[in-house]
PDB file of N, CA and C in Angstrom:
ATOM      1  N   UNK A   1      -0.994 -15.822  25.709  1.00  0.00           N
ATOM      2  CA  UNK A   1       0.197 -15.021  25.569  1.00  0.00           C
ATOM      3  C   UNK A   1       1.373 -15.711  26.252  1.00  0.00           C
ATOM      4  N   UNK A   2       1.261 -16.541  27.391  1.00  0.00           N
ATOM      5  CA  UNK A   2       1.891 -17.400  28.168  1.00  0.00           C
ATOM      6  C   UNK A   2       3.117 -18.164  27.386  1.00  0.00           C
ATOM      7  N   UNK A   3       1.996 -18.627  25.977  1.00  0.00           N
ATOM      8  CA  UNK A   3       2.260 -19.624  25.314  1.00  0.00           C
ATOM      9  C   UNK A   3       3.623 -19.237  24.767  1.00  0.00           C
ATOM     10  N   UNK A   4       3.485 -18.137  24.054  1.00  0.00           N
ATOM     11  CA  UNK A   4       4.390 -16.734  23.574  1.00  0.00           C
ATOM     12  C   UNK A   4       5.724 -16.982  24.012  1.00  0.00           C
ATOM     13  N   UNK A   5       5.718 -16.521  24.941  1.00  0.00           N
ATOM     14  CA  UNK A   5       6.691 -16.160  26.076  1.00  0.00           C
ATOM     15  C   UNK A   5       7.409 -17.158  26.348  1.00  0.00           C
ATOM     16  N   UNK A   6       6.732 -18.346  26.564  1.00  0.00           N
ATOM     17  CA  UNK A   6       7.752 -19.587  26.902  1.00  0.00           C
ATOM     18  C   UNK A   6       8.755 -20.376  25.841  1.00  0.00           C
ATOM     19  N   UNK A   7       8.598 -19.186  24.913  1.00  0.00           N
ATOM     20  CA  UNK A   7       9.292 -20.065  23.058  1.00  0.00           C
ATOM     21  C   UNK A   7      10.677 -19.425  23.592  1.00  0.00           C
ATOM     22  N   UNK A   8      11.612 -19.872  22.613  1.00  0.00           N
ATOM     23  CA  UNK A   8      13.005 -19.438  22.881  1.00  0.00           C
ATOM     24  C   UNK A   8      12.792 -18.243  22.021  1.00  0.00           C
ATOM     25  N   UNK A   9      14.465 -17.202  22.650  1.00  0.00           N
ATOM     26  CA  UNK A   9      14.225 -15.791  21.737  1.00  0.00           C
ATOM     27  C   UNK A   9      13.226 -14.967  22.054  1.00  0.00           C
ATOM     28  N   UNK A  10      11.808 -15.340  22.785  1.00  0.00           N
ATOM     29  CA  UNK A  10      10.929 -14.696  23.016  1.00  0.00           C
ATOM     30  C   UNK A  10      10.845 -13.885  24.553  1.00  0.00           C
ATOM     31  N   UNK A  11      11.315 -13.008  24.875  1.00  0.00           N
ATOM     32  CA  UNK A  11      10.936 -12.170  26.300  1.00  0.00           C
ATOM     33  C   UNK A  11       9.906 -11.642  26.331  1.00  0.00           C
ATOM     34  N   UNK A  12       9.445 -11.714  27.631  1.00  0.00           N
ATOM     35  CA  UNK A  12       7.876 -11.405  28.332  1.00  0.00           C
ATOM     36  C   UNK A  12       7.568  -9.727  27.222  1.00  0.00           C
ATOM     37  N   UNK A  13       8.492  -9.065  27.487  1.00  0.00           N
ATOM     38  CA  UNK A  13       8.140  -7.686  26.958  1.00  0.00           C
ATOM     39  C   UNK A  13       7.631  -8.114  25.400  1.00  0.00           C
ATOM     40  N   UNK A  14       8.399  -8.672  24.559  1.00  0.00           N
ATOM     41  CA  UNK A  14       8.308  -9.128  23.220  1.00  0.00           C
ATOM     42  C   UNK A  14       6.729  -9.900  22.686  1.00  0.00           C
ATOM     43  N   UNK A  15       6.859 -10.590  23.679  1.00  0.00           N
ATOM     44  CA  UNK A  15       5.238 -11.262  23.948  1.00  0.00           C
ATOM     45  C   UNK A  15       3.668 -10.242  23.877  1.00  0.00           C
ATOM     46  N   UNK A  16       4.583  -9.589  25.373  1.00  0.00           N
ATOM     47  CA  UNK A  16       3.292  -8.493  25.546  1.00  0.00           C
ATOM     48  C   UNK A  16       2.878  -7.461  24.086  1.00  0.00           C
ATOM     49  N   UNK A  17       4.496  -7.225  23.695  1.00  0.00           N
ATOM     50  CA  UNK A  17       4.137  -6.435  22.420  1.00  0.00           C
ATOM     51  C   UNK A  17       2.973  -6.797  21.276  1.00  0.00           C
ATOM     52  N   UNK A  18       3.784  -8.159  20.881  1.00  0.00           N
ATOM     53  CA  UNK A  18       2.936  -8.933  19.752  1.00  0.00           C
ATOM     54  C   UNK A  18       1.485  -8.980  20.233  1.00  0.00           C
ATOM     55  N   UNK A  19       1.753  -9.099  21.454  1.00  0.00           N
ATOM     56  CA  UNK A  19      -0.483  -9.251  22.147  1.00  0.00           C
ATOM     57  C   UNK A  19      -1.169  -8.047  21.879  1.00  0.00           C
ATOM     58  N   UNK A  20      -0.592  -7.081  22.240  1.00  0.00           N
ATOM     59  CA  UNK A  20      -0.685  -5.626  21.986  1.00  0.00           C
ATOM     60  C   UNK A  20      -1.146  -5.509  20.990  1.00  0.00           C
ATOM     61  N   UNK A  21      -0.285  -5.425  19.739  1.00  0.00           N
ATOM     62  CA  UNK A  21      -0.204  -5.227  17.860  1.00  0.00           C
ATOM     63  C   UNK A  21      -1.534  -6.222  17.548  1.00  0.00           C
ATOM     64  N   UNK A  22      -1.718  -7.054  17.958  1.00  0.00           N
ATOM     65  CA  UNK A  22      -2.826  -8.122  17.440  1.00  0.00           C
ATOM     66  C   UNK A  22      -4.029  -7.817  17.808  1.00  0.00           C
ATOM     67  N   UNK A  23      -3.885  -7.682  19.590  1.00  0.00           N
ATOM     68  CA  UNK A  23      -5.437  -6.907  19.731  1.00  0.00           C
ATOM     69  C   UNK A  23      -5.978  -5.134  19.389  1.00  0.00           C
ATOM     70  N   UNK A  24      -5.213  -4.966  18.969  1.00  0.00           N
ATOM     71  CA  UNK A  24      -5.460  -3.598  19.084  1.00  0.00           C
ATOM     72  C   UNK A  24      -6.246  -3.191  17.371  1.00  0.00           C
ATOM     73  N   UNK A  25      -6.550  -4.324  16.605  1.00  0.00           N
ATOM     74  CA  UNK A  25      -7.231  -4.151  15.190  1.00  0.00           C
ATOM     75  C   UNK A  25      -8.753  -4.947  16.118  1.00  0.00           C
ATOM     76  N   UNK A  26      -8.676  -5.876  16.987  1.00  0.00           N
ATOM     77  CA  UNK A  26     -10.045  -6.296  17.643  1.00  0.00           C
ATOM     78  C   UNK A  26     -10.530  -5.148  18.460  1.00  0.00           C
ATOM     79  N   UNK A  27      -9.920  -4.599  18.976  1.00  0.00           N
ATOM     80  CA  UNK A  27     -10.430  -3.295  19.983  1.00  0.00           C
ATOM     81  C   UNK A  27     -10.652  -2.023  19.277  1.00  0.00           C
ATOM     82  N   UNK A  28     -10.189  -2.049  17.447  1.00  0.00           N
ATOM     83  CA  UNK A  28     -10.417  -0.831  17.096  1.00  0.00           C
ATOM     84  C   UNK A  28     -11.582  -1.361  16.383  1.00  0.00           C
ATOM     85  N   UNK A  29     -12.137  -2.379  16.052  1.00  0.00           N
ATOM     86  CA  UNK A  29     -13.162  -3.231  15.010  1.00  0.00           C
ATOM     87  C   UNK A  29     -14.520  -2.701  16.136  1.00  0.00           C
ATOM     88  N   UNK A  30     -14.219  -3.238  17.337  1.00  0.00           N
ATOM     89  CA  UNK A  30     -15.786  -3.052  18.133  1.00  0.00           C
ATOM     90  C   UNK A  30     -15.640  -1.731  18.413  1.00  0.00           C
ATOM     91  N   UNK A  31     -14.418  -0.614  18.474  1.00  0.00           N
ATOM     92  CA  UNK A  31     -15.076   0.612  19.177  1.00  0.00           C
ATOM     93  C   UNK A  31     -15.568   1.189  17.779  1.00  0.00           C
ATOM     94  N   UNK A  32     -15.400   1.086  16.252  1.00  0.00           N
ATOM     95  CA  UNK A  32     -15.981   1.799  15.396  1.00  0.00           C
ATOM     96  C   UNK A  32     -17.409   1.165  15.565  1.00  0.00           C
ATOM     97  N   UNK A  33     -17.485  -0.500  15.624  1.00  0.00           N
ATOM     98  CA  UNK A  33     -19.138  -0.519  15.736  1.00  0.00           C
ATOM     99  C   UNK A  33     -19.870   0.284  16.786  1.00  0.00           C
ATOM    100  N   UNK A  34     -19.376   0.182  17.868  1.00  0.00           N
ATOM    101  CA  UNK A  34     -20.256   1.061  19.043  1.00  0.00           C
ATOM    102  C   UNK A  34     -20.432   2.883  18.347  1.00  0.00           C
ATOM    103  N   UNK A  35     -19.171   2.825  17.947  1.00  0.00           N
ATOM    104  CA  UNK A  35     -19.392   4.768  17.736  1.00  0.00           C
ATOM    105  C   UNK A  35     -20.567   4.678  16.010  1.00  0.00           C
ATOM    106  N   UNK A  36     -20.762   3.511  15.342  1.00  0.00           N
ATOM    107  CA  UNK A  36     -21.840   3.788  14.199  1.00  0.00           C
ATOM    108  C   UNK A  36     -23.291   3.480  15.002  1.00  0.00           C
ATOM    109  N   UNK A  37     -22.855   2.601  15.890  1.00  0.00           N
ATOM    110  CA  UNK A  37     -24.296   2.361  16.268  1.00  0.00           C
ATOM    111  C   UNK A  37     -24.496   3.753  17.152  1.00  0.00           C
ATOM    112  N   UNK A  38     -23.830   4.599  17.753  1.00  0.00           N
ATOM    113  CA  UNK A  38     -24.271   5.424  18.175  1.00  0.00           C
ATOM    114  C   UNK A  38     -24.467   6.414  17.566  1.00  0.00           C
ATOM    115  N   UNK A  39     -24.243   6.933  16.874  1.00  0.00           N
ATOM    116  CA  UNK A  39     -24.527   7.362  15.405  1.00  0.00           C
ATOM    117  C   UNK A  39     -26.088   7.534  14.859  1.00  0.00           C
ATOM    118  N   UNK A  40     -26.028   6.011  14.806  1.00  0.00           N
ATOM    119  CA  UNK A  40     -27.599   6.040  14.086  1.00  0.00           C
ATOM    120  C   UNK A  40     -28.864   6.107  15.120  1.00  0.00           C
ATOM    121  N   UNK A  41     -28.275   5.433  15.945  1.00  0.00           N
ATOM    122  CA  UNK A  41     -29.171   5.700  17.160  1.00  0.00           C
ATOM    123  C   UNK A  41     -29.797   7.237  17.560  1.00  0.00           C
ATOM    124  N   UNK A  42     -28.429   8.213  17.226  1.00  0.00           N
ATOM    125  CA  UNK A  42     -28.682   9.581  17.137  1.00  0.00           C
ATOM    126  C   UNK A  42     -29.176  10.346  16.088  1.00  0.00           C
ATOM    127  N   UNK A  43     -28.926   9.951  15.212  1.00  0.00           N
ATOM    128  CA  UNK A  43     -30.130  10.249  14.079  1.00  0.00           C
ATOM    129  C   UNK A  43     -31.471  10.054  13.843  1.00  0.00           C
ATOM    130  N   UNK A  44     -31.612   8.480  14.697  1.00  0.00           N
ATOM    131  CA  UNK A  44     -32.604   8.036  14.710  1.00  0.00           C
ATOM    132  C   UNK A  44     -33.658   9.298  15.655  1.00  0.00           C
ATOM    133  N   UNK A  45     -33.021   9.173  16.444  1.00  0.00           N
ATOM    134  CA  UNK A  45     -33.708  10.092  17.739  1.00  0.00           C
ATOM    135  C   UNK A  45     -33.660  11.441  17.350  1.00  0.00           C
ATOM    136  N   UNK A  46     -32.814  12.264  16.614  1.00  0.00           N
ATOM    137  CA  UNK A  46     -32.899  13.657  16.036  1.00  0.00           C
ATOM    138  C   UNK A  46     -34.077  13.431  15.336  1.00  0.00           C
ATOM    139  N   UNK A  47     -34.435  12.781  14.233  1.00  0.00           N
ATOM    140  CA  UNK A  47     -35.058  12.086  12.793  1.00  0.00           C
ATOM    141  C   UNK A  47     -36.942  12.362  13.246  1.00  0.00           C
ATOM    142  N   UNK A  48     -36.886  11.843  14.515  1.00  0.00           N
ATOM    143  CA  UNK A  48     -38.045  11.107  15.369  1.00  0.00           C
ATOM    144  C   UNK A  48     -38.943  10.350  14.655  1.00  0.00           C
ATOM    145  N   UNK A  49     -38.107   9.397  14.346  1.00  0.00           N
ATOM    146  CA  UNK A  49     -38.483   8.026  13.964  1.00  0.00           C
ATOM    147  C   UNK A  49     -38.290   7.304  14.645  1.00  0.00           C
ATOM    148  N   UNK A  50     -38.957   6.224  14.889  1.00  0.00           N
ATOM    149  CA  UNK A  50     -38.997   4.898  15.660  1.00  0.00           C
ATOM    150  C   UNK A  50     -38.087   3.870  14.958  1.00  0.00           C
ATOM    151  N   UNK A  51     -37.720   3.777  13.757  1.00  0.00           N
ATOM    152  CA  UNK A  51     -36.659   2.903  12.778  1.00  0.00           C
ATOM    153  C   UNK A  51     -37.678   1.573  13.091  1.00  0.00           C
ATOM    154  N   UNK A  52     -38.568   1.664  12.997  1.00  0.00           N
ATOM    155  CA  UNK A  52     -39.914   0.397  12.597  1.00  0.00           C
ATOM    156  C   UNK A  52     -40.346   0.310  11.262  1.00  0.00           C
TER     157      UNK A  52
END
């Protein structure tokens, strides 16, 4: 983000933004995997199946 910041036209706030907007599709990608895997995990265990 450093990298960002040190371009012309670019202020620290402007930087932080763009870091923001970019990670925030990586941080919404792994919290839907965690909430499916928990999911099935809970079905699994309602189900009482072993998923073998």
């Amino acid at each position: 983000m450093m990298w960002l910041a040190g371009r012309a036209n670019v202020t620290p706030c402007r930087a932080r933004a763009w870091y923001t907007h970019v990670m925030t599709e990586s941080v919404k990608r792994r919290l839907n995997t965690v909430v499916v895997l928990k999911k099935e995990a809970s079905a699994v265990a309602r189900s009482g199946c072993s998923g073998q």
